[in-house]
PDB file of N, CA and C in Angstrom:
ATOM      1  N   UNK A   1       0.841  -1.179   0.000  1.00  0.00           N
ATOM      2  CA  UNK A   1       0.000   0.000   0.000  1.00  0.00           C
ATOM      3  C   UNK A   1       0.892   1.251   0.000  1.00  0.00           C
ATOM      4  N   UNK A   2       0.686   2.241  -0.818  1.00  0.00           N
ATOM      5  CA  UNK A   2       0.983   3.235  -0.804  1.00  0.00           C
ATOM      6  C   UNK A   2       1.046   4.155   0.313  1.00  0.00           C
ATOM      7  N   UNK A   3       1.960   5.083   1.127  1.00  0.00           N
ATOM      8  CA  UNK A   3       1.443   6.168   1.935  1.00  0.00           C
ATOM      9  C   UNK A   3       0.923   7.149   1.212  1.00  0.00           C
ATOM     10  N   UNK A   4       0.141   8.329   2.369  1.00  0.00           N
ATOM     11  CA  UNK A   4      -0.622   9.365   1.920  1.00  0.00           C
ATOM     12  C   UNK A   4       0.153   9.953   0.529  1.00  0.00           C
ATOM     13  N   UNK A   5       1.229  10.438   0.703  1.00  0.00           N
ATOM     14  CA  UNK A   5       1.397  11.291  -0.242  1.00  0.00           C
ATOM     15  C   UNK A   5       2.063  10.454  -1.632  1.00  0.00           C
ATOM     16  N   UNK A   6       2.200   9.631  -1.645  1.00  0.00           N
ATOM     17  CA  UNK A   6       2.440   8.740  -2.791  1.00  0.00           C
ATOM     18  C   UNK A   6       1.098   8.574  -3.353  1.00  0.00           C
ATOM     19  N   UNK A   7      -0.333   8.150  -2.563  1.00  0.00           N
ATOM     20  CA  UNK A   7      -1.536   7.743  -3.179  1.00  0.00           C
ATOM     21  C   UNK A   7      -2.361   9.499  -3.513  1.00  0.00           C
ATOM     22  N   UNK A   8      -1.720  10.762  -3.033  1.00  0.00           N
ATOM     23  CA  UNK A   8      -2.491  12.118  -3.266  1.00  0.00           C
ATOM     24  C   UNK A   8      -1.945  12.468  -4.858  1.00  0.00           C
ATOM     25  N   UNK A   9      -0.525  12.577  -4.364  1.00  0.00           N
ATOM     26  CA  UNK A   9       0.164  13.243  -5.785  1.00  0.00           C
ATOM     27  C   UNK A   9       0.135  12.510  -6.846  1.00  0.00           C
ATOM     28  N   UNK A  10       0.190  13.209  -8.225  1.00  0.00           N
ATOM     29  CA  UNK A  10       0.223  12.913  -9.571  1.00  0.00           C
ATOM     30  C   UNK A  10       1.039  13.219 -10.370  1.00  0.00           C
ATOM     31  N   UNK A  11       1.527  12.960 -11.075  1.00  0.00           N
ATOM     32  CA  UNK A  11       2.556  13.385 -12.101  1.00  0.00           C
ATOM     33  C   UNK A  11       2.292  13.746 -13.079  1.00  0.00           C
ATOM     34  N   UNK A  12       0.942  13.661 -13.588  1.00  0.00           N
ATOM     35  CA  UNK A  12       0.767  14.647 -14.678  1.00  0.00           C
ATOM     36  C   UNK A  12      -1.227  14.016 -14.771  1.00  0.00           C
ATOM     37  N   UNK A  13      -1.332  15.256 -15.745  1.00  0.00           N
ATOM     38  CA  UNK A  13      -2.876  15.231 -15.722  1.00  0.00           C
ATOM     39  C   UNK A  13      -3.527  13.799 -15.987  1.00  0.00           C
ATOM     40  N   UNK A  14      -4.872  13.654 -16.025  1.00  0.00           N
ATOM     41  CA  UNK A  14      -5.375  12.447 -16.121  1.00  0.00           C
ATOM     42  C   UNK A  14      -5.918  12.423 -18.083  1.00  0.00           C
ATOM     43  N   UNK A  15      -5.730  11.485 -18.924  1.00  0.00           N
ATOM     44  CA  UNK A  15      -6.155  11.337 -19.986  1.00  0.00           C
ATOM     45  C   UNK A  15      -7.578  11.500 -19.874  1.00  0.00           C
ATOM     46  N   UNK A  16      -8.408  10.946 -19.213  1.00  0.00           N
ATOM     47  CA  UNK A  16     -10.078  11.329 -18.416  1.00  0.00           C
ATOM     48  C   UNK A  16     -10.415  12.849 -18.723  1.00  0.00           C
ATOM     49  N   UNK A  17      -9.580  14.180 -18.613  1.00  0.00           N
ATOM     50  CA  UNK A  17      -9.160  15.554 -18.490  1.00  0.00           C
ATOM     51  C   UNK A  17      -9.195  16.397 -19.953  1.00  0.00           C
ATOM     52  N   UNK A  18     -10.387  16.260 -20.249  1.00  0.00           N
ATOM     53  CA  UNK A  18     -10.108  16.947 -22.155  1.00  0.00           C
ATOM     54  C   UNK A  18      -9.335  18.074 -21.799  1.00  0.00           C
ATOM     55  N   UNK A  19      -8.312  18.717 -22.915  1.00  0.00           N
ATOM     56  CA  UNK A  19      -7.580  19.505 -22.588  1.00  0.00           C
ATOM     57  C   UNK A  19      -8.400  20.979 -22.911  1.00  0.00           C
ATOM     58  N   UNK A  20      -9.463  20.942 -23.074  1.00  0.00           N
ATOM     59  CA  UNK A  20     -10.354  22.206 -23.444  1.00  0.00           C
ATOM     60  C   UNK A  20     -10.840  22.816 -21.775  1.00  0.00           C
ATOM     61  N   UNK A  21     -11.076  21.606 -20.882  1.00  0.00           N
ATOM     62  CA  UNK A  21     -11.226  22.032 -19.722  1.00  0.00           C
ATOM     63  C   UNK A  21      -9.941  21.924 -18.452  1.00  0.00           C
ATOM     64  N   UNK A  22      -8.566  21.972 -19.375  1.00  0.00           N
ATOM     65  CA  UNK A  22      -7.879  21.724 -18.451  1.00  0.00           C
ATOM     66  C   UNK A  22      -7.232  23.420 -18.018  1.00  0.00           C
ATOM     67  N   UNK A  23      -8.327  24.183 -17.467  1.00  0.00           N
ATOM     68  CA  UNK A  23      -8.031  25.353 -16.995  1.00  0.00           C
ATOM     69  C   UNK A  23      -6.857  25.772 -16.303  1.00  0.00           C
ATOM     70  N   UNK A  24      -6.311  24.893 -15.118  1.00  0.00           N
ATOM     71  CA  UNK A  24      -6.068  24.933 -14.157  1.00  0.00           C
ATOM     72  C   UNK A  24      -4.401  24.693 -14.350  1.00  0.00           C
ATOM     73  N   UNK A  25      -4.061  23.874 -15.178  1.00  0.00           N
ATOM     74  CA  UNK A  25      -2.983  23.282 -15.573  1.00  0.00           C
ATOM     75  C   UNK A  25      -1.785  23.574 -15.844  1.00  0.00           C
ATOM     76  N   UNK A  26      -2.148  25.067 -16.377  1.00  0.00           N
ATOM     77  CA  UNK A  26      -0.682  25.686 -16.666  1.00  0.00           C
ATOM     78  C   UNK A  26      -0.177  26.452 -15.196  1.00  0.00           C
ATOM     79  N   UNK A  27      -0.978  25.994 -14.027  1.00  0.00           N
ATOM     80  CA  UNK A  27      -0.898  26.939 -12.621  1.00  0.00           C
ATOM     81  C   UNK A  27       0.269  25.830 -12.018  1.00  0.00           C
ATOM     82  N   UNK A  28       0.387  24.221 -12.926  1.00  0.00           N
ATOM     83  CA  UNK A  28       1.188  23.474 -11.652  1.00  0.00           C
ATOM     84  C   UNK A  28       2.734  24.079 -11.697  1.00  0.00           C
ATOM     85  N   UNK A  29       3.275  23.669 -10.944  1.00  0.00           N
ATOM     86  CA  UNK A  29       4.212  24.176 -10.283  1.00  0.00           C
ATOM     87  C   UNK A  29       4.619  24.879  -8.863  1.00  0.00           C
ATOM     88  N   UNK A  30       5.368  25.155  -8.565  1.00  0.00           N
ATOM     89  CA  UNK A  30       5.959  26.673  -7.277  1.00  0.00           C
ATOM     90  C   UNK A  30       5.880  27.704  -7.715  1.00  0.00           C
ATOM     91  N   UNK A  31       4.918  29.185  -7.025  1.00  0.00           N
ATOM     92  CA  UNK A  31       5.315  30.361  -7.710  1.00  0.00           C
ATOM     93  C   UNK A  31       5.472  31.106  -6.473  1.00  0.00           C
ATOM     94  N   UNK A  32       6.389  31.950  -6.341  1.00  0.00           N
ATOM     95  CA  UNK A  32       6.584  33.387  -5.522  1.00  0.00           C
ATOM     96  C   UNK A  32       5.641  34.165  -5.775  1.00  0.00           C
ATOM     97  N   UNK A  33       4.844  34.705  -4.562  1.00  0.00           N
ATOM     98  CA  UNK A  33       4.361  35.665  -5.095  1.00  0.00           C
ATOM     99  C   UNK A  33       3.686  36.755  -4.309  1.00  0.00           C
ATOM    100  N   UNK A  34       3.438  37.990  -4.406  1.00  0.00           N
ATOM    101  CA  UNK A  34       3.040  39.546  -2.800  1.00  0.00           C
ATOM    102  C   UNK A  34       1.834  39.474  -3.253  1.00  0.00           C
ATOM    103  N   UNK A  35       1.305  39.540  -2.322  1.00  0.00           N
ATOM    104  CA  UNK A  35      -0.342  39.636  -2.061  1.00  0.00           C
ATOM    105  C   UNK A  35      -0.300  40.963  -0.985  1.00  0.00           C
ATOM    106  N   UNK A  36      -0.938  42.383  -2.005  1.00  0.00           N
ATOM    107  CA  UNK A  36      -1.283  43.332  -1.963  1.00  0.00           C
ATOM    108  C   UNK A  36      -2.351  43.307  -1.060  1.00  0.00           C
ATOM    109  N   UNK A  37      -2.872  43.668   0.049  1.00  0.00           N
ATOM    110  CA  UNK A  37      -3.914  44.185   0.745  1.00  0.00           C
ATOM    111  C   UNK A  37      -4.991  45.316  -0.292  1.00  0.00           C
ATOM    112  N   UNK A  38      -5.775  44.676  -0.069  1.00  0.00           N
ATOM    113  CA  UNK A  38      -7.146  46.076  -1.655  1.00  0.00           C
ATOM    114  C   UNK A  38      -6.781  47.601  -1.089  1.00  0.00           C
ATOM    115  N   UNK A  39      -6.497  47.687   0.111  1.00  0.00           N
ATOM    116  CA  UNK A  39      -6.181  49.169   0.713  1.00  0.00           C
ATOM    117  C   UNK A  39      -5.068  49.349   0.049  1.00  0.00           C
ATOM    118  N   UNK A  40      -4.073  48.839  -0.110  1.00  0.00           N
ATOM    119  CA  UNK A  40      -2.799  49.065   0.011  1.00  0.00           C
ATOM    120  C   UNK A  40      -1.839  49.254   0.853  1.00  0.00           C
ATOM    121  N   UNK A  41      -2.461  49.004   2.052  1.00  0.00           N
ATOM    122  CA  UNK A  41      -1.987  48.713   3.546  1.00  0.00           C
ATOM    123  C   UNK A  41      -0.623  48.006   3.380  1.00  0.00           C
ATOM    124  N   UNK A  42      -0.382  46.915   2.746  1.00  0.00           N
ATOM    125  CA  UNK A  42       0.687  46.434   3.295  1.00  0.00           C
ATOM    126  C   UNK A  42       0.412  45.179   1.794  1.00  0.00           C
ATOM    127  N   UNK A  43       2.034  44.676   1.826  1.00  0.00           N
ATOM    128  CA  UNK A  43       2.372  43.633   0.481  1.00  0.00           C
ATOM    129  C   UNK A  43       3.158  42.812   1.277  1.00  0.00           C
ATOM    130  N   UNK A  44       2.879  41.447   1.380  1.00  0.00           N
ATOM    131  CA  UNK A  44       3.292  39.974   1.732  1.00  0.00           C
ATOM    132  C   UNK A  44       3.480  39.079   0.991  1.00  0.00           C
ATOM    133  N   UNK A  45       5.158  38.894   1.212  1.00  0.00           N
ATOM    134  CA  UNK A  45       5.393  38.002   0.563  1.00  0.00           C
ATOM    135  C   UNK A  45       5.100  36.235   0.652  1.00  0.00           C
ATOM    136  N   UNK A  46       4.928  35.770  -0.157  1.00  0.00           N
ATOM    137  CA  UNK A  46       4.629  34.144  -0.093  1.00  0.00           C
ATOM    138  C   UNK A  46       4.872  33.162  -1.049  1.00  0.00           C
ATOM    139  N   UNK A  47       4.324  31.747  -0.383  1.00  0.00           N
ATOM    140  CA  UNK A  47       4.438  31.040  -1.987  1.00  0.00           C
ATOM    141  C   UNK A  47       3.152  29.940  -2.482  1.00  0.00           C
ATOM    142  N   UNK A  48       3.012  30.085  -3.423  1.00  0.00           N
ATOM    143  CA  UNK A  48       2.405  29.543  -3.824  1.00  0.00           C
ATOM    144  C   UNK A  48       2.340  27.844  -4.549  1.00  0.00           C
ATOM    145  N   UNK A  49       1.777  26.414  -4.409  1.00  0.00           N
ATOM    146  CA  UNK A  49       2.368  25.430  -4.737  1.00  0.00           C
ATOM    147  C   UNK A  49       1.181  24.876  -5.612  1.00  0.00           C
ATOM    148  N   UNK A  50       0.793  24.634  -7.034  1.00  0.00           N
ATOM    149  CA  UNK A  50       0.719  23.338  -7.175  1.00  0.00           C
ATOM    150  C   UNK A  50       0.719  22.334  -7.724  1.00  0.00           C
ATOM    151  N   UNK A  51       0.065  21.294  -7.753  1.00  0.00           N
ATOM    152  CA  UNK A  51       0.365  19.741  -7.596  1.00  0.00           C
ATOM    153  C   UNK A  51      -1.195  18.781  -8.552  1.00  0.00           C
ATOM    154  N   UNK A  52      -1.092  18.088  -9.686  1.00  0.00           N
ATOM    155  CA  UNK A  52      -1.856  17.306  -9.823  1.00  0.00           C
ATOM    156  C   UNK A  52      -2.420  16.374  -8.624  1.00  0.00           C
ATOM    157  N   UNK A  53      -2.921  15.972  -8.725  1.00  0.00           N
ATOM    158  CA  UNK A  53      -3.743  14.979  -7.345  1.00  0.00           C
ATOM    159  C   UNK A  53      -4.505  13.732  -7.596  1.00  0.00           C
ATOM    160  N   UNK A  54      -5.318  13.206  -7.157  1.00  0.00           N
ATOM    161  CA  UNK A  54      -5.637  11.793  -7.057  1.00  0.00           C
ATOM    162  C   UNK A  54      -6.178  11.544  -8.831  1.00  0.00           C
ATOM    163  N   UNK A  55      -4.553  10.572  -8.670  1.00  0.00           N
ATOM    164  CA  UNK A  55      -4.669  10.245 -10.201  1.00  0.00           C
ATOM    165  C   UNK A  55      -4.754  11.424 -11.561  1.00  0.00           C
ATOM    166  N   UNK A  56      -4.403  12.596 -11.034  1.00  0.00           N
ATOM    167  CA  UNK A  56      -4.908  13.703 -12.377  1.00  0.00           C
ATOM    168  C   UNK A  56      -5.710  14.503 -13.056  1.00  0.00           C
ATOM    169  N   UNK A  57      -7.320  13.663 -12.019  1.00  0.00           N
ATOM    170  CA  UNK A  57      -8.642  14.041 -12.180  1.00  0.00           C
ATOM    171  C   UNK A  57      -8.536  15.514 -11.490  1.00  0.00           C
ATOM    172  N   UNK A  58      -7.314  16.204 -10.291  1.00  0.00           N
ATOM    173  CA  UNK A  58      -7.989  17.445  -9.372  1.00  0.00           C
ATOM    174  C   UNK A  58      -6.423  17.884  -9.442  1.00  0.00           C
ATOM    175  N   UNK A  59      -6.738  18.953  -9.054  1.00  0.00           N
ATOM    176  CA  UNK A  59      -5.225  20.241  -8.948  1.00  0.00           C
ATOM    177  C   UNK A  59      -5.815  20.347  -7.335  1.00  0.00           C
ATOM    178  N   UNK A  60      -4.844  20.057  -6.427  1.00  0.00           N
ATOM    179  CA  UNK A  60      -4.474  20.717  -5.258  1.00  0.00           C
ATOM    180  C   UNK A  60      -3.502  22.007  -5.017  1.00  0.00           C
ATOM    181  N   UNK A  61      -3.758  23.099  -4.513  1.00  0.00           N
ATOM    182  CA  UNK A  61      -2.680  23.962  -4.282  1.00  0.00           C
ATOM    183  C   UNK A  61      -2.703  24.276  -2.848  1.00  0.00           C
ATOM    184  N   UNK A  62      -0.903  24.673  -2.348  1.00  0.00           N
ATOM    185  CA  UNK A  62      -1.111  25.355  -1.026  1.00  0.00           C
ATOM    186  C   UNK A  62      -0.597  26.549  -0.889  1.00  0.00           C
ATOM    187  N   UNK A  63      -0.896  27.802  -0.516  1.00  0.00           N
ATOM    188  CA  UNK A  63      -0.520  28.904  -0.314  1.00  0.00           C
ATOM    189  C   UNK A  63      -0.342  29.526   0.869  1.00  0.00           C
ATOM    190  N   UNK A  64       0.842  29.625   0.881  1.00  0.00           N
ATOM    191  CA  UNK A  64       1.613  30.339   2.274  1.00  0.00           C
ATOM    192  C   UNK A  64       2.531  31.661   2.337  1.00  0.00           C
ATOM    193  N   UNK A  65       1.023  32.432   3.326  1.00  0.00           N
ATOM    194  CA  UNK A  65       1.247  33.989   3.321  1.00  0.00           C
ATOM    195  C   UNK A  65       1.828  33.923   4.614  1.00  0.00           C
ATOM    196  N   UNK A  66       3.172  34.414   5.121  1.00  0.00           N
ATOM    197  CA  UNK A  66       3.172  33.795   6.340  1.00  0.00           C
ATOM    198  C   UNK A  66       3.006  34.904   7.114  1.00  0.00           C
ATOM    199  N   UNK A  67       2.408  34.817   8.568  1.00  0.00           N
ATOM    200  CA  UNK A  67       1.898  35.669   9.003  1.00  0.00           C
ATOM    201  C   UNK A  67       0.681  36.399   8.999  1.00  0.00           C
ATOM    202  N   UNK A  68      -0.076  35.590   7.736  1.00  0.00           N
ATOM    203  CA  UNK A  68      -1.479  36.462   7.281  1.00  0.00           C
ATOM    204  C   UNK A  68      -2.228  34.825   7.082  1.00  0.00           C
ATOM    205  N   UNK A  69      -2.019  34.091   6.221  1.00  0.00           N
ATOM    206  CA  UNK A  69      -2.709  33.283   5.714  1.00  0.00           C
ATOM    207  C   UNK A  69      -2.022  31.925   5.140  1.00  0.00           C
ATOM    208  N   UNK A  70      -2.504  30.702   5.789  1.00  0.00           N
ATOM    209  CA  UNK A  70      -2.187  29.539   5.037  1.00  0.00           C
ATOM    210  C   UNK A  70      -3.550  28.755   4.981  1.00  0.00           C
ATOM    211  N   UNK A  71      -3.286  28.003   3.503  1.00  0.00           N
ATOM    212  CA  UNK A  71      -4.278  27.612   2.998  1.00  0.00           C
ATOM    213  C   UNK A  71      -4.523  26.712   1.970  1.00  0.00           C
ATOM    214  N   UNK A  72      -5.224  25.999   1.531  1.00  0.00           N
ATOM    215  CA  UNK A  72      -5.221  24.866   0.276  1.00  0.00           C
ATOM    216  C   UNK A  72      -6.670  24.637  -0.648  1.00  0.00           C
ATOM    217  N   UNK A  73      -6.504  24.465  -1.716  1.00  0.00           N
ATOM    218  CA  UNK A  73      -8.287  24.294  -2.371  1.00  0.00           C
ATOM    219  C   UNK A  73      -7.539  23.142  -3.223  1.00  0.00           C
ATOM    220  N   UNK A  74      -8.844  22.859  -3.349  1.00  0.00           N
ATOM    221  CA  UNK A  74      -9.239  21.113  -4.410  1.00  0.00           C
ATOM    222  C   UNK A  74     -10.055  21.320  -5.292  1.00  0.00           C
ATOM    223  N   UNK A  75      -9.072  21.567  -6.561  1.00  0.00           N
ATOM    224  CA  UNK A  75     -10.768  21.609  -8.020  1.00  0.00           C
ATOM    225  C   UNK A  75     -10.364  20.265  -8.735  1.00  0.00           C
ATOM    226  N   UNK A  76     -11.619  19.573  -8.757  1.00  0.00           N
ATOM    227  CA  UNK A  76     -11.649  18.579  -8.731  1.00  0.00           C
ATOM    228  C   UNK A  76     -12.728  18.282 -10.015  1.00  0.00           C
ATOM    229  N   UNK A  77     -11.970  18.280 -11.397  1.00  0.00           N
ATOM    230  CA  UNK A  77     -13.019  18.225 -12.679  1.00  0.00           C
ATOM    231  C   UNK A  77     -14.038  17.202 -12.739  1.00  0.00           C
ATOM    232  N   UNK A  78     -15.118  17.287 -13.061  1.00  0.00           N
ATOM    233  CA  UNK A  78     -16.313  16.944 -13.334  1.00  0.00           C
ATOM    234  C   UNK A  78     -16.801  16.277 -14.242  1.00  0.00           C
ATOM    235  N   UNK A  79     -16.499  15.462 -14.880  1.00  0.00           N
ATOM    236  CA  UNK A  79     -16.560  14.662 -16.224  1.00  0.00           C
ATOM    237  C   UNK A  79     -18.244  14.915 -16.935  1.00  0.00           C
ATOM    238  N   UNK A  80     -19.106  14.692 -15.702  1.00  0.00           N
ATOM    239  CA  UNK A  80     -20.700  14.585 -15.930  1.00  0.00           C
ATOM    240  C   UNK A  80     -20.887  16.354 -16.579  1.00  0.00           C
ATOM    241  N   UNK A  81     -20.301  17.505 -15.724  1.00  0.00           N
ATOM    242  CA  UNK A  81     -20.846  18.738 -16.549  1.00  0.00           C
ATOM    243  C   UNK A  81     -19.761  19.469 -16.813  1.00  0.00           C
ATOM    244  N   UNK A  82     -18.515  19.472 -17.019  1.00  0.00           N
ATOM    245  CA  UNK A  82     -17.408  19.888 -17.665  1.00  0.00           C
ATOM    246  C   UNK A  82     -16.912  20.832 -16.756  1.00  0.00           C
ATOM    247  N   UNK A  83     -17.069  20.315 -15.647  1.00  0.00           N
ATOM    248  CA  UNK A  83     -17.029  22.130 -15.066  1.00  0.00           C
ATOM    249  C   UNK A  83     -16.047  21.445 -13.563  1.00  0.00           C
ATOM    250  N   UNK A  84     -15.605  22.396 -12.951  1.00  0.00           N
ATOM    251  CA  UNK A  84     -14.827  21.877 -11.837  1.00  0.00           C
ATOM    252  C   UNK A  84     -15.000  22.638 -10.480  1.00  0.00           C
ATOM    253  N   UNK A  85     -15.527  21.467  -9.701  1.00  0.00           N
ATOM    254  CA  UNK A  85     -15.812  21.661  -8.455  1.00  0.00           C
ATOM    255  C   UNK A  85     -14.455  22.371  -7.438  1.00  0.00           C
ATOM    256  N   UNK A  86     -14.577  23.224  -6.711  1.00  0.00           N
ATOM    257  CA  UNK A  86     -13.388  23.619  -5.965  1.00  0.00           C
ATOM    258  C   UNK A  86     -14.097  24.069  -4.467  1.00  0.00           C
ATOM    259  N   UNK A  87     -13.568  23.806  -3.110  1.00  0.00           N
ATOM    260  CA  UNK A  87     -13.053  23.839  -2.473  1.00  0.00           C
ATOM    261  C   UNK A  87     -12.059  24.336  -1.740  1.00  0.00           C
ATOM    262  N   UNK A  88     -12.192  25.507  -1.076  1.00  0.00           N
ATOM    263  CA  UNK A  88     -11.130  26.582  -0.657  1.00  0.00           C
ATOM    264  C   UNK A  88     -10.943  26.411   0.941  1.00  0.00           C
ATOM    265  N   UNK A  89      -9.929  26.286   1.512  1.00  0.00           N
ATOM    266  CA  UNK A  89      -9.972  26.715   3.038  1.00  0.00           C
ATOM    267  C   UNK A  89      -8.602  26.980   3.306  1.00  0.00           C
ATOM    268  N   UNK A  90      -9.218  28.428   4.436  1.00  0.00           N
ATOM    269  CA  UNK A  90      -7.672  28.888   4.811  1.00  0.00           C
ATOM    270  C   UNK A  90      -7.917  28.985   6.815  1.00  0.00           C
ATOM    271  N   UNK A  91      -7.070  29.288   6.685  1.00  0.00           N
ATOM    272  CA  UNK A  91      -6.534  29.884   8.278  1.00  0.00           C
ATOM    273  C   UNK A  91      -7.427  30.930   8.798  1.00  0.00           C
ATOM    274  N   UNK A  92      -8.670  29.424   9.728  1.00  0.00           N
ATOM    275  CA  UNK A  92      -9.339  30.349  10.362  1.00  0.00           C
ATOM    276  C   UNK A  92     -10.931  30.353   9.725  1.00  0.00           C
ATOM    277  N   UNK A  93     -10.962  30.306   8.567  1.00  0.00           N
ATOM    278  CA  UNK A  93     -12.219  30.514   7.861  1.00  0.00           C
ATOM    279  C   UNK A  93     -12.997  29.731   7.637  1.00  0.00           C
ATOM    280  N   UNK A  94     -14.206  29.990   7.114  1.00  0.00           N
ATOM    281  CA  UNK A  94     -15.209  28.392   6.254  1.00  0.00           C
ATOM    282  C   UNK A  94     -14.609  28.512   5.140  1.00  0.00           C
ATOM    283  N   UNK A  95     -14.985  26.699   4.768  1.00  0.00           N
ATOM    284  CA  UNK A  95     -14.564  26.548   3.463  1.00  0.00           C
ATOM    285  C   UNK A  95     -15.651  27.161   2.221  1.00  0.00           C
ATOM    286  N   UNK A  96     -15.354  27.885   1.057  1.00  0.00           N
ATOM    287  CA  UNK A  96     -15.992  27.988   0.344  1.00  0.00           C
ATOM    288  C   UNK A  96     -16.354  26.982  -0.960  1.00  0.00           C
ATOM    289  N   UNK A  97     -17.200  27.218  -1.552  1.00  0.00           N
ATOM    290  CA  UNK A  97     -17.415  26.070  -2.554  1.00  0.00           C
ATOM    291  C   UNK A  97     -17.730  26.972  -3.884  1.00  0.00           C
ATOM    292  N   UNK A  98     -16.980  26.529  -4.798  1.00  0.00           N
ATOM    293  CA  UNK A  98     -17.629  27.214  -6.022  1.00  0.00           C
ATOM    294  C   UNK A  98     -17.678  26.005  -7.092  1.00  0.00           C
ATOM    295  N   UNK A  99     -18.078  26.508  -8.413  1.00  0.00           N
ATOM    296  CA  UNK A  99     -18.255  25.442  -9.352  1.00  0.00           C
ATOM    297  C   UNK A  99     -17.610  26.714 -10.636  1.00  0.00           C
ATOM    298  N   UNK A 100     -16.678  25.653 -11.092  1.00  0.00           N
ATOM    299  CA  UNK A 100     -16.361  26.880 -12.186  1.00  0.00           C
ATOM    300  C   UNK A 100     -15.942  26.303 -13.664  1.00  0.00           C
ATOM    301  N   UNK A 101     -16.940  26.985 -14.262  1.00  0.00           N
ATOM    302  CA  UNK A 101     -16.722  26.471 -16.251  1.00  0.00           C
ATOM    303  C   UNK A 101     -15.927  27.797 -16.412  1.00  0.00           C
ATOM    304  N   UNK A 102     -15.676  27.338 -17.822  1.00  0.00           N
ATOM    305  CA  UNK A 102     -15.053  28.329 -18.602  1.00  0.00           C
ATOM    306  C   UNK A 102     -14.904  29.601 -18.578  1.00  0.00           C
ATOM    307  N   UNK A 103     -16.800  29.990 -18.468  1.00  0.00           N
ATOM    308  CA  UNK A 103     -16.924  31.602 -18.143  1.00  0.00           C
ATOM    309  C   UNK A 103     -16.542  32.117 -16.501  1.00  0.00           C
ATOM    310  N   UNK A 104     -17.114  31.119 -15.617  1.00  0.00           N
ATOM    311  CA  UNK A 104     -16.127  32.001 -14.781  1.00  0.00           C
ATOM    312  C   UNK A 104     -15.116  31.537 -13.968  1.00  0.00           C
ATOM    313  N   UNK A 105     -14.302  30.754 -14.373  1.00  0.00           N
ATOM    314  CA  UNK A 105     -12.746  30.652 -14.473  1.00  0.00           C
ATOM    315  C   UNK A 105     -11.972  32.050 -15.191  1.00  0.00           C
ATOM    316  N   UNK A 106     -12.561  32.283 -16.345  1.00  0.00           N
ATOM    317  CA  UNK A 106     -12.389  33.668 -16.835  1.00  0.00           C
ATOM    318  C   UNK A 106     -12.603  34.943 -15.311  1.00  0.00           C
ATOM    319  N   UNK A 107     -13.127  34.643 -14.645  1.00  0.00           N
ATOM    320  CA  UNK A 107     -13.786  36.128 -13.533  1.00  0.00           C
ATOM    321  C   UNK A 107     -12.722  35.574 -12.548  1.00  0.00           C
ATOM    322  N   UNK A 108     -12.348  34.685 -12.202  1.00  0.00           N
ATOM    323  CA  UNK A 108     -11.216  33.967 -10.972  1.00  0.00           C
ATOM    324  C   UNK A 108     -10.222  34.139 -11.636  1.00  0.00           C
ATOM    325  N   UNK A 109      -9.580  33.983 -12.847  1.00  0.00           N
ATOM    326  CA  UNK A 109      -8.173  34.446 -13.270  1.00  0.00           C
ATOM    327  C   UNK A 109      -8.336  35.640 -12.889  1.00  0.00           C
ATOM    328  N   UNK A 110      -9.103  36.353 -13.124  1.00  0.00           N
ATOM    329  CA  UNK A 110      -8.781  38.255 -13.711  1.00  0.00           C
ATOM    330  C   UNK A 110      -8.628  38.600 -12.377  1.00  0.00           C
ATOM    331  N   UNK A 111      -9.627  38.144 -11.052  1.00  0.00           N
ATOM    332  CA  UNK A 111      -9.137  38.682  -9.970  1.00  0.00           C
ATOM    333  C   UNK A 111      -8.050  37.926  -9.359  1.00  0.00           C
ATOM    334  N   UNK A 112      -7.550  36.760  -9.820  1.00  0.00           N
ATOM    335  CA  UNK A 112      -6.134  36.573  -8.744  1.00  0.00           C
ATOM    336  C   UNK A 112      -4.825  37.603  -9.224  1.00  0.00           C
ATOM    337  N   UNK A 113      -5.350  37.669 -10.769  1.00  0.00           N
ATOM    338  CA  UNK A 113      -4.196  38.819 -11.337  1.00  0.00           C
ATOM    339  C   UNK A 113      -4.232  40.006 -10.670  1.00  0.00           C
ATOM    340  N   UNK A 114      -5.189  40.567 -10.364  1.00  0.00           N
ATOM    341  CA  UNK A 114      -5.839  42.182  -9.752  1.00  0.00           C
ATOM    342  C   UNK A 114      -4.969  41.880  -8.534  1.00  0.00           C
ATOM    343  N   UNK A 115      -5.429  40.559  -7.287  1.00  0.00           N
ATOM    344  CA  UNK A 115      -4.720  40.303  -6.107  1.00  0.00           C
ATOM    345  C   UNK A 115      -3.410  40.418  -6.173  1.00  0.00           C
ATOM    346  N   UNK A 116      -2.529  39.152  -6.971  1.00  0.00           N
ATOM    347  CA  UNK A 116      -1.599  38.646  -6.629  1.00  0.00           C
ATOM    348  C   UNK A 116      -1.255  39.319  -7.779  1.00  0.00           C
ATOM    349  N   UNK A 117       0.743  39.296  -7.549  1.00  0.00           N
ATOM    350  CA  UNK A 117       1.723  39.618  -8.562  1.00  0.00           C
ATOM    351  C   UNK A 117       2.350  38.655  -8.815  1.00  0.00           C
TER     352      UNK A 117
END
C-alpha cells in the first residue's frame, strides 16, 4: 500500500481531463508571489504550490502567506458537466465552494491577477 502522499500526488494530468477544460494546468508548479492588501496597507510576501492529485482528475494547491494566511483548495473536474468543483480553506475561515466552467474561471483568473503579482 501506498502512503498518503504517494496515493495524493500525480505526475501529470489524467487522460479522463479533455484539454479544453484543463483550466487549471498551466498553474502546476511553485510560484513566488506579494499579495497586496485592496487598501494598500501592506504587500506579503509568499508562496504559492501546485500539484496534480488523485490520479490527475484534481489540482491541489497550497498557499503560504506567512503571518497572514495559510491555505489549500481542491478543483476537482467533473466529467458529468465539464465544469470543476473547488473547495477553498484557509486559516481560520469556512470553506468555500464554487463550481467553475469556462466563463467564470475567466472572472477567478482576472481577480487573482488584480490580487496577486
Amino acid at each position: 500500500m501506498r502512503d498518503f502522499f504517494e496515493a495524493l500526488k500525480s505526475e501529470r494530468k489524467n487522460t479522463a481531463l479533455p484539454e479544453e477544460f484543463n483550466y487549471f494546468g498551466k498553474l502546476i508548479g511553485s510560484w513566488q508571489i506579494k499579495y497586496v492588501e485592496s487598501d494598500n496597507s501592506r504587500l506579503i510576501k509568499g508562496e504559492w504550490h501546485f500539484s496534480w492529485v488523485l490520479e490527475g482528475i484534481a489540482i491541489q494547491d497550497v498557499i503560504i502567506l506567512p503571518d497572514y494566511e495559510y491555505g489549500t483548495s481542491l478543483r476537482i473536474f467533473n466529467p458529468a458537466t465539464h465544469a470543476w468543483d473547488i473547495a477553498y480553506g484557509y486559516t481560520g475561515k469556512i470553506i468555500r465552494l464554487e463550481f467553475c466552467t469556462g466563463l467564470l474561471q475567466t472572472f477567478v483568473w482576472q481577480r487573482r491577477q488584480k490580487i496577486y503579482n
